[in-house]
N, C-alpha and C. Protein backbone atom coordinates (compact mmCIF):
# COMPACT_ATOMS: atom_id res chain seq x y z
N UNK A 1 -46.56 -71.36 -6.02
CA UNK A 1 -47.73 -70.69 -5.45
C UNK A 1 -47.92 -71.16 -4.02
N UNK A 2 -47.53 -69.98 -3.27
CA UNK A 2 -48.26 -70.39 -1.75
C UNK A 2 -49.92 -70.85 -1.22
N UNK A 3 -49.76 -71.76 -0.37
CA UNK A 3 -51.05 -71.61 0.02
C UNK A 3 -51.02 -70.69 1.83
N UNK A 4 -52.95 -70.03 1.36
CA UNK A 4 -52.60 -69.13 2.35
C UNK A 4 -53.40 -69.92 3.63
N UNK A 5 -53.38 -69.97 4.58
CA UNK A 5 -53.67 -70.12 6.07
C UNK A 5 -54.89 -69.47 6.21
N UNK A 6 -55.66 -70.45 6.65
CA UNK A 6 -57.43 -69.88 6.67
C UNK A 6 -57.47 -69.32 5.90
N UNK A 7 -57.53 -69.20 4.30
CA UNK A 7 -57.58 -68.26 3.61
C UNK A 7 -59.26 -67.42 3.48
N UNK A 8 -60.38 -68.66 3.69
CA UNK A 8 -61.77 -68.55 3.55
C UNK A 8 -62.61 -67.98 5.05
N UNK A 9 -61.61 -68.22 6.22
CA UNK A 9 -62.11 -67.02 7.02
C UNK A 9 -61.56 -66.01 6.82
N UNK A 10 -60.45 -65.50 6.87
CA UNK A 10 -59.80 -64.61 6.51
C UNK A 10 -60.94 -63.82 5.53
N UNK A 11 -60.98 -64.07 4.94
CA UNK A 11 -61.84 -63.26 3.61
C UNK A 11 -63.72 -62.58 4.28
N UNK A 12 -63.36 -63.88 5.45
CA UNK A 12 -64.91 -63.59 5.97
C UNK A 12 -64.71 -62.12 7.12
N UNK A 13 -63.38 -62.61 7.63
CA UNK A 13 -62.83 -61.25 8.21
C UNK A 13 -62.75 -60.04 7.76
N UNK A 14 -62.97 -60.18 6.75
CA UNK A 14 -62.18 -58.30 6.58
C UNK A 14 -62.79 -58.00 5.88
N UNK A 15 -64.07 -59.14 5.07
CA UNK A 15 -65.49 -58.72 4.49
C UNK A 15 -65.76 -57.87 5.45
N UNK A 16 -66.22 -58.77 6.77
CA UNK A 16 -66.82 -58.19 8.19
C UNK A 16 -66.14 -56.97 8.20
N UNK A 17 -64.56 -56.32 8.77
CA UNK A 17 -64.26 -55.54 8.55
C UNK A 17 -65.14 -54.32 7.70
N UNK A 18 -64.61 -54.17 6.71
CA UNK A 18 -65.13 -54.19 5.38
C UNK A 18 -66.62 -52.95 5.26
N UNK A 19 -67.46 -53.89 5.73
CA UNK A 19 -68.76 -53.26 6.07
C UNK A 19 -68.94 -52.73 6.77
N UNK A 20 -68.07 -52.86 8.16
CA UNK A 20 -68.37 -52.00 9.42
C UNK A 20 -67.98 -50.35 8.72
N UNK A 21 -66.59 -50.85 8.45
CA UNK A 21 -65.46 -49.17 7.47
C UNK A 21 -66.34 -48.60 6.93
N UNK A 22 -67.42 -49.52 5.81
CA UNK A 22 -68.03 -48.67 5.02
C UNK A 22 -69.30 -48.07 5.17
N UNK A 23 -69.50 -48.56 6.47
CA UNK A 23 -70.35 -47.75 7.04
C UNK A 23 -70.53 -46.35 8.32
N UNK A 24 -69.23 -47.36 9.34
CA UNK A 24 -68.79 -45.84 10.26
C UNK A 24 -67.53 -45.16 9.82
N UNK A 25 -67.06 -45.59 8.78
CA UNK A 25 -66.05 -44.74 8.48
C UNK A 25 -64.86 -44.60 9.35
N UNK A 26 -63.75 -43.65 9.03
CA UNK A 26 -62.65 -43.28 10.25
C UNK A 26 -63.51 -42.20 10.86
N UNK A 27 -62.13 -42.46 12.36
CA UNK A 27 -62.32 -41.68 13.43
C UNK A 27 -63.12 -41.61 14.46
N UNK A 28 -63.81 -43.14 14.71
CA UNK A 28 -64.04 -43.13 16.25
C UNK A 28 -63.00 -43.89 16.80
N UNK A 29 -63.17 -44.09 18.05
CA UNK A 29 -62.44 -44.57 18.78
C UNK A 29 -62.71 -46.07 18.83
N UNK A 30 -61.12 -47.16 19.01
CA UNK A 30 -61.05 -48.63 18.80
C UNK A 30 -62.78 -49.06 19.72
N UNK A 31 -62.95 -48.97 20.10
CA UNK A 31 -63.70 -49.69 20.93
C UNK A 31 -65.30 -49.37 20.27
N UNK A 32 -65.79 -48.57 19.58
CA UNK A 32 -66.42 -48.47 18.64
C UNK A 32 -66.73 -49.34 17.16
N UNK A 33 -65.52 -49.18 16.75
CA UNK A 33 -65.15 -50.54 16.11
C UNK A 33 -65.26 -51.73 16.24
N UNK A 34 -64.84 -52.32 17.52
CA UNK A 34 -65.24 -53.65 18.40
C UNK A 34 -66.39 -53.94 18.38
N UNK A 35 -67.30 -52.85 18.93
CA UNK A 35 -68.89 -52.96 18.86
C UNK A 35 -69.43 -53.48 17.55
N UNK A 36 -69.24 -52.59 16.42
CA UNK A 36 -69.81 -52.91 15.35
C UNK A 36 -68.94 -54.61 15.19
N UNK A 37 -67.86 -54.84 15.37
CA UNK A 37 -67.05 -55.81 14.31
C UNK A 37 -68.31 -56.99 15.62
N UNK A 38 -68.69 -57.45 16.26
CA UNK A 38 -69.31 -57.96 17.20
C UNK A 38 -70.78 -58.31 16.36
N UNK A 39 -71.50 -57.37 16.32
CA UNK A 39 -72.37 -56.98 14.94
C UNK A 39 -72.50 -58.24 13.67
N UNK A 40 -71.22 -57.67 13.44
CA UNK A 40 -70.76 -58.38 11.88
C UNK A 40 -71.13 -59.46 11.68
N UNK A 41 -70.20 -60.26 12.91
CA UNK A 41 -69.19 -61.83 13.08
C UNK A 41 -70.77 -62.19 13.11
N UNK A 42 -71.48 -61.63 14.30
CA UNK A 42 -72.89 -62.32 14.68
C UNK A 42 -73.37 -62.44 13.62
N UNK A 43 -74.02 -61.54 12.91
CA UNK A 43 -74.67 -61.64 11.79
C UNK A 43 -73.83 -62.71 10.55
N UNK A 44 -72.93 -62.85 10.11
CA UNK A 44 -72.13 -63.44 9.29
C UNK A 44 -71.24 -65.13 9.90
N UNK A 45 -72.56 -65.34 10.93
CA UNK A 45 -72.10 -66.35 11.47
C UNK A 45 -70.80 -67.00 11.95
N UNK A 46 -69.84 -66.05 12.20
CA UNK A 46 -68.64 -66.31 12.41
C UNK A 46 -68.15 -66.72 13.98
N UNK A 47 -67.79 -67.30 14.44
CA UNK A 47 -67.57 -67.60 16.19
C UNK A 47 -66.16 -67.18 16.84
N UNK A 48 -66.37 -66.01 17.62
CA UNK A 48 -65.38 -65.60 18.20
C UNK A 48 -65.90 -65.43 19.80
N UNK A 49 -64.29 -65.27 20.05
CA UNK A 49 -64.74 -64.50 21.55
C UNK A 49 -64.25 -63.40 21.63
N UNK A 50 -64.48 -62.22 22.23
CA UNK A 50 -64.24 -60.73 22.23
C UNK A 50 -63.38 -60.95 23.56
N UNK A 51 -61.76 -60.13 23.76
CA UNK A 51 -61.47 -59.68 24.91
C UNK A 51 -60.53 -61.45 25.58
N UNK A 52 -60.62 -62.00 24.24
CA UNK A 52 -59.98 -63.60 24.98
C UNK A 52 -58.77 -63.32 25.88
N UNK A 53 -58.69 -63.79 27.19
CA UNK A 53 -57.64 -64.20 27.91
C UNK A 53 -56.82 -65.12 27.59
N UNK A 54 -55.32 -65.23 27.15
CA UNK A 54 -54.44 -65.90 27.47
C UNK A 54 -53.06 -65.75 28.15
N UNK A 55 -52.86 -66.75 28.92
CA UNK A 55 -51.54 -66.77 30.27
C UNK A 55 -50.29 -66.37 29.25
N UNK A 56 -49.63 -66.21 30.23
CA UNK A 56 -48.29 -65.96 29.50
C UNK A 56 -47.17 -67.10 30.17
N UNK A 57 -46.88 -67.75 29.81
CA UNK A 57 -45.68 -68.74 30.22
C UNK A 57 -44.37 -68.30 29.89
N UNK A 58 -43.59 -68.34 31.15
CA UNK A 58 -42.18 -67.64 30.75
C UNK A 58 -41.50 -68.91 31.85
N UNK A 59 -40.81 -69.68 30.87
CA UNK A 59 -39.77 -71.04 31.85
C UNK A 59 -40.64 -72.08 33.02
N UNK A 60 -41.91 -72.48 32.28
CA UNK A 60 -42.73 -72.89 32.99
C UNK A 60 -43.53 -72.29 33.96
N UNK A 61 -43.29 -71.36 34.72
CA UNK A 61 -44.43 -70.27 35.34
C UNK A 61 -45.08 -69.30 34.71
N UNK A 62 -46.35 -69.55 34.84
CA UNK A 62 -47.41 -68.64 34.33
C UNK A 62 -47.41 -67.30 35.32
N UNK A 63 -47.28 -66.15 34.09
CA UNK A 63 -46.34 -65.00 34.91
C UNK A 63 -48.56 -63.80 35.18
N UNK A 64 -48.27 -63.46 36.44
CA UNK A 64 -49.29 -62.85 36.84
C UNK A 64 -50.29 -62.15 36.05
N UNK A 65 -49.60 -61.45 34.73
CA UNK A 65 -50.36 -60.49 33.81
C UNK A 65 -50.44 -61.48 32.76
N UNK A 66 -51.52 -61.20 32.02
CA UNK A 66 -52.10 -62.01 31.06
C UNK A 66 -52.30 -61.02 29.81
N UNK A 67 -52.63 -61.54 28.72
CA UNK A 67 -52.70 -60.49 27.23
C UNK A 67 -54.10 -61.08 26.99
N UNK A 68 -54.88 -60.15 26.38
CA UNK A 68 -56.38 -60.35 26.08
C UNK A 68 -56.28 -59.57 24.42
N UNK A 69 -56.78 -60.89 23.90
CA UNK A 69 -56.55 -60.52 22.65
C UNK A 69 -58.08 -59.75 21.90
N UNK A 70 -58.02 -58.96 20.99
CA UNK A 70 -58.94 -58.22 20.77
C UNK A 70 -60.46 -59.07 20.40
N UNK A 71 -60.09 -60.13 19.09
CA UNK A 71 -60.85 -61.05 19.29
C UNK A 71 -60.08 -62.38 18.51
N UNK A 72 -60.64 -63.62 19.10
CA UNK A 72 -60.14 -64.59 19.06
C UNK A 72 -60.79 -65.41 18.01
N UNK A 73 -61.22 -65.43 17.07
CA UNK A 73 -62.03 -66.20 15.66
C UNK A 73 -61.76 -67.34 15.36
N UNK A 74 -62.87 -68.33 15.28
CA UNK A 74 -62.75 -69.85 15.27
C UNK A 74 -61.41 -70.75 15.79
N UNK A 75 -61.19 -70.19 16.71
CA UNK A 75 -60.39 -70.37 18.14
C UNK A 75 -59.08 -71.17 17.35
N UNK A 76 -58.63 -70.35 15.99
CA UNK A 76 -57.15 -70.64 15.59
C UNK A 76 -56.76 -68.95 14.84
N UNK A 77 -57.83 -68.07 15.31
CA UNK A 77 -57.30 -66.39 14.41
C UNK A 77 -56.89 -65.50 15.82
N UNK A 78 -55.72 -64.29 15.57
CA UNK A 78 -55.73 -63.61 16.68
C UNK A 78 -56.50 -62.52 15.24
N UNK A 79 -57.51 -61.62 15.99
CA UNK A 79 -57.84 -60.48 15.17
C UNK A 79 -57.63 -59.02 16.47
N UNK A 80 -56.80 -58.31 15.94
CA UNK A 80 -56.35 -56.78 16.92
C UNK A 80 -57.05 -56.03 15.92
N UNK A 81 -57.92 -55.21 16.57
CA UNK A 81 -58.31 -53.92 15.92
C UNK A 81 -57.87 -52.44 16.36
N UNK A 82 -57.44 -51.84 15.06
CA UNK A 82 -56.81 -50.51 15.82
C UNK A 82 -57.53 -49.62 15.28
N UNK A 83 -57.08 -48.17 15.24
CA UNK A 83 -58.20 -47.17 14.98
C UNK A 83 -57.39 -45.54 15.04
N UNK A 84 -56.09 -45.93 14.24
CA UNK A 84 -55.02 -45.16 14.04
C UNK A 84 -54.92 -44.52 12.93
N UNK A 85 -54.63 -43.13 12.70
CA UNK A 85 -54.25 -42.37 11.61
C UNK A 85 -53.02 -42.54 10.92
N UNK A 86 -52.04 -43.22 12.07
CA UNK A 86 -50.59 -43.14 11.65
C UNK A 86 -50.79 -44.81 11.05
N UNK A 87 -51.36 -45.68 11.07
CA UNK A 87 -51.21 -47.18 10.31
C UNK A 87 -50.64 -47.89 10.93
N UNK A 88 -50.76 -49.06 10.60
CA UNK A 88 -50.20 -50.81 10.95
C UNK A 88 -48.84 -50.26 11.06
N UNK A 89 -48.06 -50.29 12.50
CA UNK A 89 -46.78 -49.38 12.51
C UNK A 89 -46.36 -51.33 13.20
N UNK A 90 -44.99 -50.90 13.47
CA UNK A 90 -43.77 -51.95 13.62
C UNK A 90 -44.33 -52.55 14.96
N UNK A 91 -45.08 -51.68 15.53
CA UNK A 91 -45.32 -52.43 16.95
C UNK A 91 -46.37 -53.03 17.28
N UNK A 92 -47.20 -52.59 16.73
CA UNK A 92 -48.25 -53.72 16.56
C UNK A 92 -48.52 -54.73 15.90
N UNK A 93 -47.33 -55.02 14.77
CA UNK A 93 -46.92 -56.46 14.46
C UNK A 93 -46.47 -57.35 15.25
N UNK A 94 -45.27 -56.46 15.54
CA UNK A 94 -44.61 -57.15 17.07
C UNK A 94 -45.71 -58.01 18.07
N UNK A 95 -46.35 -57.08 18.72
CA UNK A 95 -47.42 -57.00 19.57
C UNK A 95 -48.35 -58.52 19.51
N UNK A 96 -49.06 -58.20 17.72
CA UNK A 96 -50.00 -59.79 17.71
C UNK A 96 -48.75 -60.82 17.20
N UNK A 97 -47.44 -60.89 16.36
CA UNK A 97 -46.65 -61.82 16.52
C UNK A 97 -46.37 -62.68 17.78
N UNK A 98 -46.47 -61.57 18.51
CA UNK A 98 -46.24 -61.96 20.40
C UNK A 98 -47.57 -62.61 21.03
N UNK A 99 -48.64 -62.38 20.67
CA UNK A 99 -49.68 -62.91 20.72
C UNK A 99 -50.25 -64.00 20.15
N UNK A 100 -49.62 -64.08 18.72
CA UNK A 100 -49.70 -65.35 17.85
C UNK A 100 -48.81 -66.72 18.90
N UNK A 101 -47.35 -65.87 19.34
CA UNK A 101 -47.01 -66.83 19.70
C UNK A 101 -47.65 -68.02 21.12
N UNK A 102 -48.12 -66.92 21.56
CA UNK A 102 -48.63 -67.21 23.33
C UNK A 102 -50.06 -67.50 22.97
N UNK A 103 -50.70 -67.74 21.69
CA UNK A 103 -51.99 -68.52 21.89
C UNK A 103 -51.84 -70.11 21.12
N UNK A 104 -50.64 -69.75 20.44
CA UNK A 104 -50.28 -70.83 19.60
C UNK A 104 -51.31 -70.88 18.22
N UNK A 105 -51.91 -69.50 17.97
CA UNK A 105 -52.58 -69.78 16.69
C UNK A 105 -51.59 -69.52 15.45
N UNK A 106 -51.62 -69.81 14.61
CA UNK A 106 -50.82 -69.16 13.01
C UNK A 106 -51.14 -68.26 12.34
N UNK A 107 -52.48 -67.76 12.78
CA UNK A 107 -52.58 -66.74 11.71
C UNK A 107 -53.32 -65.61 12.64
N UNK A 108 -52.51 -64.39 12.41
CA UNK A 108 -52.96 -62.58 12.95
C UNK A 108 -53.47 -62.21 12.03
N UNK A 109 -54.66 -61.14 12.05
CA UNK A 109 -54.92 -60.10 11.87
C UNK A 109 -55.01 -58.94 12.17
N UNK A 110 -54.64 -57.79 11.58
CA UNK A 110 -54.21 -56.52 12.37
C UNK A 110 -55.37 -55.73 11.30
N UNK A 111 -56.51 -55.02 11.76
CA UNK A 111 -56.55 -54.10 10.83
C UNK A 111 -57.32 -52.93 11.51
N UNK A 112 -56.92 -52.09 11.13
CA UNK A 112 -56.98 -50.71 11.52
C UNK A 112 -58.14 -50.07 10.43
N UNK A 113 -58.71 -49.48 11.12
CA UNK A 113 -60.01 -48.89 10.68
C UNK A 113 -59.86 -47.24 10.66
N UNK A 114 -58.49 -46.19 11.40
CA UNK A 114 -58.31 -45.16 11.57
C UNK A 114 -58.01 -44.44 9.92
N UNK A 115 -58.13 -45.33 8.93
CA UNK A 115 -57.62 -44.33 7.73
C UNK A 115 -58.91 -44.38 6.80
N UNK A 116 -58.65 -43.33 5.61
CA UNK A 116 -59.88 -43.11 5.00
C UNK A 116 -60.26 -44.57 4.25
N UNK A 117 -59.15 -45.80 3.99
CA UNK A 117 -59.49 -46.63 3.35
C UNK A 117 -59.26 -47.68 4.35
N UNK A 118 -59.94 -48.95 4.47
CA UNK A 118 -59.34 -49.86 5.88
C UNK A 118 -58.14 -50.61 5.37
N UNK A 119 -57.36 -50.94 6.29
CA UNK A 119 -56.23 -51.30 6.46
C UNK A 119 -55.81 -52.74 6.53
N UNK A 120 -55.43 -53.63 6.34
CA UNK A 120 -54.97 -54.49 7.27
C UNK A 120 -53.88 -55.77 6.36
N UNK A 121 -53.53 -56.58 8.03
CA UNK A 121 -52.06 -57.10 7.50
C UNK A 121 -52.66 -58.27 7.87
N UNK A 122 -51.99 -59.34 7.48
CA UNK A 122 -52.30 -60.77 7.56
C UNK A 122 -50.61 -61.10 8.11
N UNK A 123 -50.72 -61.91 9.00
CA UNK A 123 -49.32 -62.56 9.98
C UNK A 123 -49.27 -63.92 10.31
N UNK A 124 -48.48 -64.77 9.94
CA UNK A 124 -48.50 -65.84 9.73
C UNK A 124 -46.97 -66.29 10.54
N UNK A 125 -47.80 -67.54 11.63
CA UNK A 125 -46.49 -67.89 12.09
C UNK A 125 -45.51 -69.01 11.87
């Protein structure tokens, strides 16, 4: 039996999730989503930062463009929110894997709010 990685935020995540879905449903746009998931965390006491900046290091230089992660949760979660009909596709694993790696946290969340039921993947590095 594995053990899972933050397993008890995690759960607080996608509760949060969760309630936002079951209340606005699909089909607004990501940034709608953000709003409410902002909402949530506050209310459900959870501590993030929305929109976190981190550098990108490539051979010791920190390269000009930076990745801002959707939100950053008790400053060891990447959480990406999407808001897609087509689903958690290959590239937006890629995407927070690549993000997991460059914040140095272990554990992604991806979840997509675009389908009639919410979505989401747990990524572990």
């Amino acid at each position: 039996m594995s053990i899972l990685i933050n397993e008890d935020m995690s759960y607080k995540i996608i509760g949060a999730c969760m309630k936002v879905h079951r209340f606005l449903g699909h089909g607004f746009l990501q940034v709608v989503y953000k709003d409410a998931m902002q909402i949530e965390f506050a209310k459900a006491e959870i501590n993030y930062v929305r929109e976190k900046e981190f550098d990108i290091n490539y051979k010791g230089i920190i390269l000009p463009h930076k990745f801002f992660a959707d939100f950053f949760v008790m400053e060891n979660i990447i959480a990406e929110i999407k808001a897609t009909k087509e689903g958690i596709s290959n590239d937006f694993i890629a995407q927070t894997l690549n993000y997991l790696k460059v914040s140095n946290c272990a554990l992604g969340l991806i979840i997509n709010f675009g389908k009639t039921s919410l979505e989401y993947k747990r990524l572990v590095l």
